[in-house]
Protein backbone atom coordinates (compact mmCIF):
# COMPACT_ATOMS: atom_id res chain seq x y z
CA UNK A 1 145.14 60.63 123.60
CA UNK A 2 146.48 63.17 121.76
CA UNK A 3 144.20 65.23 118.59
CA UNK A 4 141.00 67.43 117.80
CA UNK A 5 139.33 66.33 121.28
CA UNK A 6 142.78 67.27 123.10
CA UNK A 7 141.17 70.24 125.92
CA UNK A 8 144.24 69.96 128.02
CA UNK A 9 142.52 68.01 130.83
CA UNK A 10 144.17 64.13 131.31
CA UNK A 11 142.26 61.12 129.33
CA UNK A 12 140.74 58.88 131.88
CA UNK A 13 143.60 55.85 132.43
CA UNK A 14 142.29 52.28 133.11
CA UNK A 15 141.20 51.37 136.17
CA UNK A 16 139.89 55.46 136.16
CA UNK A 17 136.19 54.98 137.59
CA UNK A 18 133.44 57.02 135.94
CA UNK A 19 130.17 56.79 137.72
CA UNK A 20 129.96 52.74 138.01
CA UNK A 21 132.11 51.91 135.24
CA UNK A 22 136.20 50.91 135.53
CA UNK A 23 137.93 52.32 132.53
CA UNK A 24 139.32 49.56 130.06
CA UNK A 25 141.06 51.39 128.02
CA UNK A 26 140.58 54.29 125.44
CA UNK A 27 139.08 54.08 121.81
CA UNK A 28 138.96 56.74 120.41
CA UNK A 29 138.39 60.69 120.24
CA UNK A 30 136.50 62.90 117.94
CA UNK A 31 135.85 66.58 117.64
CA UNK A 32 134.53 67.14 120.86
CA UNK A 33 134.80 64.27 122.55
CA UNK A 34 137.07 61.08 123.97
CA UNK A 35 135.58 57.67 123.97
CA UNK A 36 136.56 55.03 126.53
CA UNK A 37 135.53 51.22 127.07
CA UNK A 38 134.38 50.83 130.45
CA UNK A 39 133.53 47.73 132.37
CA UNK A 40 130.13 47.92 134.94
CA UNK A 41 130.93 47.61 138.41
CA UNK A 42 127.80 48.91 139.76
CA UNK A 43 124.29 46.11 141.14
CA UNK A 44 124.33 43.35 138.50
CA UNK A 45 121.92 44.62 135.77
CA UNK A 46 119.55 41.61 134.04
CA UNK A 47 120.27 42.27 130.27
CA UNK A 48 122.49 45.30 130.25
CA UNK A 49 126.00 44.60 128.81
CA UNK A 50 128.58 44.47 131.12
CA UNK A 51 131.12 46.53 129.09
CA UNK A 52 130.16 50.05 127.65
CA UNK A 53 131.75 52.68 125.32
CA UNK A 54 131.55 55.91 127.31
CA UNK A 55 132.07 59.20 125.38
CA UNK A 56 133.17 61.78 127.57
CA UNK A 57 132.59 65.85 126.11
CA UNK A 58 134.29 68.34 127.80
CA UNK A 59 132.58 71.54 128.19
CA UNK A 60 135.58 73.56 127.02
CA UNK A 61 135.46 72.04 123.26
CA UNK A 62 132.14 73.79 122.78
CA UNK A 63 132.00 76.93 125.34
CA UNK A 64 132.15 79.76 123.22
CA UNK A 65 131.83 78.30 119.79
CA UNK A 66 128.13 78.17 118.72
CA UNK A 67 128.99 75.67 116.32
CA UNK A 68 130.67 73.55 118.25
CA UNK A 69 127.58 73.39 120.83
CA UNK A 70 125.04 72.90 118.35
CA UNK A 71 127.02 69.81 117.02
CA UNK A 72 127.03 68.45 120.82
CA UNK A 73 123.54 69.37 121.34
CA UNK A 74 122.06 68.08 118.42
CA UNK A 75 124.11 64.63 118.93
CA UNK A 76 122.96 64.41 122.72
CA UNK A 77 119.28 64.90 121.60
CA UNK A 78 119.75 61.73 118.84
CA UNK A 79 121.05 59.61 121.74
CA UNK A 80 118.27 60.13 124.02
CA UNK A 81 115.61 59.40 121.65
CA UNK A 82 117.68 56.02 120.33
CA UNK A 83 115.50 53.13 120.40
CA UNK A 84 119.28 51.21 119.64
CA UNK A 85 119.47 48.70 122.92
CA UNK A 86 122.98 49.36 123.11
CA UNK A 87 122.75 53.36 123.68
CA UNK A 88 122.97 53.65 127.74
CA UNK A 89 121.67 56.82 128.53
CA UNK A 90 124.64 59.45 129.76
CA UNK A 91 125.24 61.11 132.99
CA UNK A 92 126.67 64.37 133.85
CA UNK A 93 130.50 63.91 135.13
CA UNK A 94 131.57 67.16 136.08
């Protein structure tokens, strides 16, 4: 997954697990960040989808350039305040 989100570390493949999700396959990247379709293996959920787009940020697109972190920052806080019943709030992968 080559472009602007390329930070050197390898894209999730599928089959990749994140948390509780198997990754499909990748769909895109943006400035910061590299988005994925995953599919939930976790405890069946009663009306949560069962496939997700997960965008991944890496801290080294925004370490050292203010602007950069605002942009993540401010984009984090719209998320978690989303009333949208498809937002599924993130995690911290590290």
């Amino acid at each position: 997954m080559p472009g602007p989100a390329d930070d050197g570390e390898p894209a999730p493949e599928p089959g990749d697990l994140l948390s509780e999700y198997s990754v499909v396959r990748a769909l895109g990247q943006g400035a910061f960040s590299k988005v994925v379709m995953g599919k939930w293996k976790g405890k069946q959920r009663e009306g949560h989808p069962d496939v997700a787009a997960l965008k991944l940020i890496s801290k080294k697109s925004y370490i050292g350039d203010e602007r950069m972190r605002t942009s993540v920052v401010r984009e984090v806080e719209v998320l978690k305040v989303s009333k949208a019943g498809d937002v599924v709030p993130s995690r911290r992968f590290e």
